[in-house]
Protein backbone atom coordinates (compact mmCIF):
# COMPACT_ATOMS: atom_id res chain seq x y z
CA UNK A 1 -62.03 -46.63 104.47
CA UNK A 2 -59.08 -48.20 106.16
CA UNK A 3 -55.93 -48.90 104.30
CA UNK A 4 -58.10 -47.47 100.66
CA UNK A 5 -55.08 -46.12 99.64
CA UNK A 6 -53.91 -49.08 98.44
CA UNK A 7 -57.39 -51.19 98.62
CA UNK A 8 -58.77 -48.39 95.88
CA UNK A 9 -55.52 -48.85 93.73
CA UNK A 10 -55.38 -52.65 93.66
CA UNK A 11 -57.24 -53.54 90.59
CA UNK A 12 -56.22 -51.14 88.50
CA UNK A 13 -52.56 -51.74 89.17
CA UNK A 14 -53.00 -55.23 88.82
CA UNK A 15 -54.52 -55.01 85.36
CA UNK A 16 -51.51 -52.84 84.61
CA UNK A 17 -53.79 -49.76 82.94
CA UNK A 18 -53.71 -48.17 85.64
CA UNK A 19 -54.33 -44.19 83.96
CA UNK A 20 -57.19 -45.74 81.51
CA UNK A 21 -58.92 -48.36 84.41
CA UNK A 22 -58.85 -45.76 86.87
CA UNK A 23 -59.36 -41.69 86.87
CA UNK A 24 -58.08 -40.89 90.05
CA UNK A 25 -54.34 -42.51 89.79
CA UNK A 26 -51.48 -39.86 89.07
CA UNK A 27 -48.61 -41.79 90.56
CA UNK A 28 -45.72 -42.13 88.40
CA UNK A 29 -45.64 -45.20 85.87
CA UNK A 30 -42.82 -46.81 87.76
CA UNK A 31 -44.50 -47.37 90.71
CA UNK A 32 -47.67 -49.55 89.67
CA UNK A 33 -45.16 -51.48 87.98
CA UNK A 34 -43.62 -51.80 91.48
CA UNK A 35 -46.19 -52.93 93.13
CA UNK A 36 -47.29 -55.32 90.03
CA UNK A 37 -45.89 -58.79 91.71
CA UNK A 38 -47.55 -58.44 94.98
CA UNK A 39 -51.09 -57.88 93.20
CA UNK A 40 -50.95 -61.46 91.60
CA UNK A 41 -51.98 -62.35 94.95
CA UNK A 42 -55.54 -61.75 96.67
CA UNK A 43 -56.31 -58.12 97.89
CA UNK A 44 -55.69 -59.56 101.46
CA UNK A 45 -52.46 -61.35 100.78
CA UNK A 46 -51.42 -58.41 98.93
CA UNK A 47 -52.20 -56.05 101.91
CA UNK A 48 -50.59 -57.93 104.49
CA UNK A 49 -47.41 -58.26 102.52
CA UNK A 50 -46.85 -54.65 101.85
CA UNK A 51 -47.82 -54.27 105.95
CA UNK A 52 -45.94 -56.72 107.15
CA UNK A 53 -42.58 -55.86 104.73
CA UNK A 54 -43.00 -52.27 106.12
CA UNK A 55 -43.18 -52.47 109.50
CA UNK A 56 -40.42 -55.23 109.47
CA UNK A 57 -38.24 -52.82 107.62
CA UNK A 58 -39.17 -49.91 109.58
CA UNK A 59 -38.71 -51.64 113.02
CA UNK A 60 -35.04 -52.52 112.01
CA UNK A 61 -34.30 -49.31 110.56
CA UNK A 62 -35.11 -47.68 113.74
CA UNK A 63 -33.47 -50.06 115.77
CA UNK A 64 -30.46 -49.30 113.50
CA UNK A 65 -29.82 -46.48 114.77
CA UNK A 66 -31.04 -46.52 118.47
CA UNK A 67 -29.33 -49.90 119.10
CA UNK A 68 -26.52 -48.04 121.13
CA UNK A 69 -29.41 -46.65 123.78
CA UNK A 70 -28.43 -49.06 126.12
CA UNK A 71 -30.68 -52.00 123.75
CA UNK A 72 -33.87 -50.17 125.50
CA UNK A 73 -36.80 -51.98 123.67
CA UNK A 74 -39.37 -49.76 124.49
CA UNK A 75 -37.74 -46.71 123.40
CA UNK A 76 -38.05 -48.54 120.14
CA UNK A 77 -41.19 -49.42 120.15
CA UNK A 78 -42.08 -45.82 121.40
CA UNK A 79 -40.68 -44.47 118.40
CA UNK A 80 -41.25 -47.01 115.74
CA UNK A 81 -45.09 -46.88 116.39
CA UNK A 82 -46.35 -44.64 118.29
CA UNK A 83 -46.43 -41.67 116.13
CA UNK A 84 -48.75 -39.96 113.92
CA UNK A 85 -46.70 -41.00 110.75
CA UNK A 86 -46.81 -44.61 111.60
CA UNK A 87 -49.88 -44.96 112.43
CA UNK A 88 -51.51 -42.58 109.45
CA UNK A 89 -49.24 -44.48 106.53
CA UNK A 90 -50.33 -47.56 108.25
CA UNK A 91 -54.09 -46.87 108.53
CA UNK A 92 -53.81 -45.81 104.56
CA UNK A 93 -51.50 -48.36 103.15
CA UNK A 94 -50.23 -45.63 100.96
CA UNK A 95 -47.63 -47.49 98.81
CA UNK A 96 -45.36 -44.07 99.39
CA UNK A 97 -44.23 -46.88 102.11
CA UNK A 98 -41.92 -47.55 99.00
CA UNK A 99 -40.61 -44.79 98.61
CA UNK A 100 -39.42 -44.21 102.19
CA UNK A 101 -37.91 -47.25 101.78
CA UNK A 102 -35.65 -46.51 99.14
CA UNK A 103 -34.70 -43.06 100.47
CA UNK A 104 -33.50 -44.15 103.69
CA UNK A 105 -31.40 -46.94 101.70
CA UNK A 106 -30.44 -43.94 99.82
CA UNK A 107 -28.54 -42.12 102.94
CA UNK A 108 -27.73 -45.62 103.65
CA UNK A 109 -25.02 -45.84 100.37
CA UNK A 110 -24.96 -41.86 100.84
CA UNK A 111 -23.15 -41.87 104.24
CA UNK A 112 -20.86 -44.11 103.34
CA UNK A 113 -19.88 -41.90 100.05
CA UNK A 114 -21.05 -44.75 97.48
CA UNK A 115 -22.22 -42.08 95.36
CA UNK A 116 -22.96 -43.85 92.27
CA UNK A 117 -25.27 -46.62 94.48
CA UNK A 118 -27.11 -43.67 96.08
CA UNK A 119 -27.66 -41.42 92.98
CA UNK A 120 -28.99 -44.37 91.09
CA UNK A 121 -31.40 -45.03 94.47
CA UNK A 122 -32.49 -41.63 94.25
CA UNK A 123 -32.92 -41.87 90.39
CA UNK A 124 -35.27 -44.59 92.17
CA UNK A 125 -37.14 -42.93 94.78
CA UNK A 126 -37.50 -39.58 91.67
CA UNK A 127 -39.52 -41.70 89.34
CA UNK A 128 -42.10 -42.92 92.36
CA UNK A 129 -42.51 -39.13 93.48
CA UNK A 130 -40.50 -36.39 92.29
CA UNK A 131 -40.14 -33.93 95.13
CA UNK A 132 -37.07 -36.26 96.67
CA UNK A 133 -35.29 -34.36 93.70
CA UNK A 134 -34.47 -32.03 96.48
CA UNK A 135 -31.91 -34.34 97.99
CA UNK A 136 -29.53 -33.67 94.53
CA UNK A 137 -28.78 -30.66 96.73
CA UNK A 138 -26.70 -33.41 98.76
CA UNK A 139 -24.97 -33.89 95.63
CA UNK A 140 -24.55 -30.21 95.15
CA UNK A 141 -22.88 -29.93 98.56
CA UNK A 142 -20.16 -32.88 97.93
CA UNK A 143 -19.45 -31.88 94.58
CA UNK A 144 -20.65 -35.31 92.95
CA UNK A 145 -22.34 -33.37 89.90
CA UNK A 146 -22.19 -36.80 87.81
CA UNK A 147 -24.55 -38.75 90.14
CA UNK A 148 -26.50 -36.01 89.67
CA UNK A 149 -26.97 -36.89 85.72
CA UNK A 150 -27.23 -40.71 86.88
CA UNK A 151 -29.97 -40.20 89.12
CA UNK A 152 -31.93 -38.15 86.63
CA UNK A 153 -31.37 -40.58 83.63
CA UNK A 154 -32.31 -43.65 86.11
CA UNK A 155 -36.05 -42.02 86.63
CA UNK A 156 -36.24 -40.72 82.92
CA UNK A 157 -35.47 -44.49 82.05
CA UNK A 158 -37.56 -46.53 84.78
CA UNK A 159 -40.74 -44.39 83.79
CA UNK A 160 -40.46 -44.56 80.28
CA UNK A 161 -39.84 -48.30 80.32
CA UNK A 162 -42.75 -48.55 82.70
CA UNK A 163 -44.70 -46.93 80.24
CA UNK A 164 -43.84 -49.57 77.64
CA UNK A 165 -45.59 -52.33 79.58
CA UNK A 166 -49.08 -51.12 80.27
CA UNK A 167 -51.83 -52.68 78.36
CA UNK A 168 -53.16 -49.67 76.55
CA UNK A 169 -49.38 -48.60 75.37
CA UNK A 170 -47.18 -45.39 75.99
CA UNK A 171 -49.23 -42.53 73.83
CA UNK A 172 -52.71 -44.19 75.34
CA UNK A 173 -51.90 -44.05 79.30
CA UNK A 174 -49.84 -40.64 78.73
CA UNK A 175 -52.85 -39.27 77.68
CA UNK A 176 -54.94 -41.07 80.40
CA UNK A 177 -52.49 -39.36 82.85
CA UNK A 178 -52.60 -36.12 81.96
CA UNK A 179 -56.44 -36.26 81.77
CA UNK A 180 -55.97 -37.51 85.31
CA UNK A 181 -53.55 -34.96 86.58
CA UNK A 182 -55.92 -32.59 85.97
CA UNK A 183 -58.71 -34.31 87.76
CA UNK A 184 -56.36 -33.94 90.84
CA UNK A 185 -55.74 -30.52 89.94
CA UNK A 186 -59.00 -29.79 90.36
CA UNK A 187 -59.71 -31.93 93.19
CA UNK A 188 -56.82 -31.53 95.65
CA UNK A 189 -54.78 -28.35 94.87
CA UNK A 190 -58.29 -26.28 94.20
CA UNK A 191 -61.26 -28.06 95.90
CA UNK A 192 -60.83 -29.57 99.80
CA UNK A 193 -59.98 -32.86 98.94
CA UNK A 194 -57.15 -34.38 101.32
CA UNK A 195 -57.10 -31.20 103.03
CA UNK A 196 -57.63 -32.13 106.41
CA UNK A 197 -54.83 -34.61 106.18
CA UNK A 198 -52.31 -32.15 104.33
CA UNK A 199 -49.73 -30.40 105.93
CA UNK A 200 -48.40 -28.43 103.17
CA UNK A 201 -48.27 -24.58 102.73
CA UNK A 202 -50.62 -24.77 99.82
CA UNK A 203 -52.94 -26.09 102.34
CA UNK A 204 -52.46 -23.42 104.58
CA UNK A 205 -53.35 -20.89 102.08
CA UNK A 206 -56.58 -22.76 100.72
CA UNK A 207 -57.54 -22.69 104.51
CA UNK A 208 -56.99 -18.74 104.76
CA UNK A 209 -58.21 -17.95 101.33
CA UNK A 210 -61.53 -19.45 101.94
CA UNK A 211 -61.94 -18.07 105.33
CA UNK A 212 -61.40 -14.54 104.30
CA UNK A 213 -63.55 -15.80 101.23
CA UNK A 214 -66.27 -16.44 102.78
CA UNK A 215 -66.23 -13.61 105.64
CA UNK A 216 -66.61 -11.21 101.78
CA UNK A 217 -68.60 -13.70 99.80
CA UNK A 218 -71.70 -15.30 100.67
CA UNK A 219 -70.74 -18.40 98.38
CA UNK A 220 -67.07 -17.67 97.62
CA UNK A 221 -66.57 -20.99 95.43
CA UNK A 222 -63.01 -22.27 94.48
CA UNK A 223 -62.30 -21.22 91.20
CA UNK A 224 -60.51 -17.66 92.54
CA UNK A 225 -57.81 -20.35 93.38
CA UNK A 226 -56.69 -21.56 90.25
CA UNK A 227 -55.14 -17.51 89.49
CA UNK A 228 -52.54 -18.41 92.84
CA UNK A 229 -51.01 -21.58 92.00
CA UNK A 230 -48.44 -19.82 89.53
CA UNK A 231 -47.44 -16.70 91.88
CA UNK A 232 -47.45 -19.96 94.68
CA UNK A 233 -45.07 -21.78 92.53
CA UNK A 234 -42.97 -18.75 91.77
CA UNK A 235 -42.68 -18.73 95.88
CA UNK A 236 -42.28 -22.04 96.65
CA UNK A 237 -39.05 -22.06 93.93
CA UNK A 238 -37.35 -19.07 95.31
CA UNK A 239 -37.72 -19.69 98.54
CA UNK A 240 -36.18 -23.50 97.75
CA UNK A 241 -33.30 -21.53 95.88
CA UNK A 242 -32.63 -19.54 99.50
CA UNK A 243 -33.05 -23.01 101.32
CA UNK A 244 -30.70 -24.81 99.31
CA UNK A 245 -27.72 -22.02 99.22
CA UNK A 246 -28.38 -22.41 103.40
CA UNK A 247 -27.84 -25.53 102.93
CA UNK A 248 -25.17 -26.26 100.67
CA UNK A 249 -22.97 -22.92 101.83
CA UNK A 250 -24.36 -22.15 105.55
CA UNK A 251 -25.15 -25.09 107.46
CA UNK A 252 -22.74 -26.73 108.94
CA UNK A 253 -24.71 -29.67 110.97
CA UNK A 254 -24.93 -32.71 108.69
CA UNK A 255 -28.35 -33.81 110.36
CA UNK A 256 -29.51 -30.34 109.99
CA UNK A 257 -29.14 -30.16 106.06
CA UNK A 258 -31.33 -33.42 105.98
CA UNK A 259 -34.01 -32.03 107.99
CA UNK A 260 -34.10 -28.90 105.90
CA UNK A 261 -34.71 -30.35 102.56
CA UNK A 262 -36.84 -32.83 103.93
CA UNK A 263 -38.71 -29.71 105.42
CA UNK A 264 -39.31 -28.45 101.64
CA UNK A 265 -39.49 -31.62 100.27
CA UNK A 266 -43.00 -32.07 102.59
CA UNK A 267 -43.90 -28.64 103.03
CA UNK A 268 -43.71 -26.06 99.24
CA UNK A 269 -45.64 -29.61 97.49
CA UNK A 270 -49.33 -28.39 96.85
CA UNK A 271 -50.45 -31.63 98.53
CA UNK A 272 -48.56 -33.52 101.04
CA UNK A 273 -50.54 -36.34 103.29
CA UNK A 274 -49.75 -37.43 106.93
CA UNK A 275 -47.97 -40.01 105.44
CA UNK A 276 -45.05 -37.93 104.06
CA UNK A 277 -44.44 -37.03 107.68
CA UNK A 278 -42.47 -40.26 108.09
CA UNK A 279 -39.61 -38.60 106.01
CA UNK A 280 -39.05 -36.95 108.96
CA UNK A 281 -37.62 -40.02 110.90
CA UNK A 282 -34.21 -39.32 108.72
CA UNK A 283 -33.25 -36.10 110.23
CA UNK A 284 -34.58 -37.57 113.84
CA UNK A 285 -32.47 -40.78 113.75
CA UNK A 286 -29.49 -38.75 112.23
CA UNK A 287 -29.88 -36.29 115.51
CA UNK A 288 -30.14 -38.82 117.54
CA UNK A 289 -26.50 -40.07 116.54
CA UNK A 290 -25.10 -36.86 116.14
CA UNK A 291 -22.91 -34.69 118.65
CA UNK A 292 -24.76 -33.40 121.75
CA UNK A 293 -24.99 -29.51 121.48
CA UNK A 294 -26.79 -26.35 123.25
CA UNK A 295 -29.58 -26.25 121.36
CA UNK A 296 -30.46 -30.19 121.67
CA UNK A 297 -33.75 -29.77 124.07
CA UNK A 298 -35.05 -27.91 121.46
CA UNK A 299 -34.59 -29.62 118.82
CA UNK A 300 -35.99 -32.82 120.38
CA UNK A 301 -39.47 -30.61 121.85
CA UNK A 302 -39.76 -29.86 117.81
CA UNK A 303 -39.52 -33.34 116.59
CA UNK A 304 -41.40 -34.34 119.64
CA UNK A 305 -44.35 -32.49 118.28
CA UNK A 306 -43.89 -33.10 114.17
CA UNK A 307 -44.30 -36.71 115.27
């Protein structure tokens, strides 16, 4: 159903019990208390203000950066809407709009070395989801280890303090959230669920496991899964250890660094949807404003075909 992902969520958010009203919501407490104001409207209203705030905000942000192509509208336009992030996190209404939001603001403050401002914005964007944790590696790589404290203590204290003002109390809806962690567990990391929408490597191995599965097994079932997801996890963390000393020690290219955490940050989760994809509009609008080099054609026939 079009836009569900924030249709399905609506109620529940707006009764704020969000873990006890509803089974399948595992976002982090901070964010239903985010999106708590616009719910005291109708569904409708409600809809058409998160819409209409994100595609203001990512029409601007674009042109921000692209203003300096000779003010050619339809290059903006072009990439502003018509790309398969856009137009699957606008067909969902997945209120990870939000946190796309703050992370761009994020390398807004970032850029211009207001460290405390952008560690407390990624403290932010940590309690909403917690794989933008991988941009402390910026941190890493300009020495700012205190924002690195601030940013952790900002989502520590927004979530808790979320969890203070839902109706059925802290204890209550951190039990109702584990119980529905593992309902996603189950769902999405072993069974198909949002797998033909995912693009992570976890997905890419549930795809080859059951194929092989199922060429051995007449009715291979899922539970074999559940005895990967540690050795995957295992992976996933050293090969982010490798990524990040690249990163912080190798790579030179400022726009390059972005694009590789944003990389992990979409690909080592075991479930990312289409939506995540429009993380990757950071490292495109930073290469867009960077210094021309050799290896520029490629780099644009890559992001040509992520988007």
């Amino acid at each position: 159903m079009r836009f569900s992902d924030f249709t399905n969520v609506y109620d529940c958010v707006r009764s704020l019990d969000p873990y006890v009203s509803y089974e399948r919501y595992t976002h982090l407490p901070i964010m239903p208390i985010i999106l708590y104001p616009i719910t005291l409207f109708s569904l409708n209203t409600a809809l058409i203000i998160l819409l209409v705030s994100f595609i203001i905000y990512h029409v601007l942000y674009v042109y921000g950066h692209l203003k300096g192509e000779d003010e050619n509208y339809l290059y903006i336009i072009i990439i502003s809407f018509l790309t398969f992030p856009f137009m699957f996190t606008f067909d969902r209404a997945n209120p990870e709009i939000l946190t796309y939001i703050v992370i761009t603001v994020f390398f807004y403050y970032y850029q211009r070395k207001q460290y405390t401002i952008s560690s407390l914005l990624l403290g932010v964007a940590i309690a909403m989801k917690l794989f933008p944790a991988a941009l402390i590696i910026l941190f890493i790589y300009r020495k700012q280890y205190k924002q690195i404290i601030y940013a952790v203590l900002t989502s520590i204290i927004l979530n808790c303090t979320s969890l203070l003002l839902f109706e059925s109390g802290m204890s209550k809806s951190l039990n109702a959230l584990m119980s529905n962690l593992s309902f996603y567990q189950l769902h999405y990391v072993q069974y198909y669920s949002g797998l033909w929408w995912s693009h992570s490597l976890w997905g890419l191995f549930k795809v080859a496991y059951h194929g092989v599965s199922e060429l051995i097994f007449d009715n291979p079932g899922f539970s074999g899964l559940k005895y990967f997801t540690k050795p995957y996890i295992a992976f996933v963390l050293i090969l982010f250890g490798l990524v990040s000393y690249y990163t912080i020690y190798k790579e030179e290219i400022f726009w390059r660094k972005i694009a590789l955490i944003i990389f992990v940050m979409n690909l080592f989760p075991f479930c990312s949807g289409g939506y995540k994809m429009m993380y990757v509009y950071i490292p495109l609008l930073f290469f867009v404003n960077s210094e021309p080099g050799k290896k520029d054609m490629l780099y644009c026939l890559l992001f040509a075909l992520l988007m």
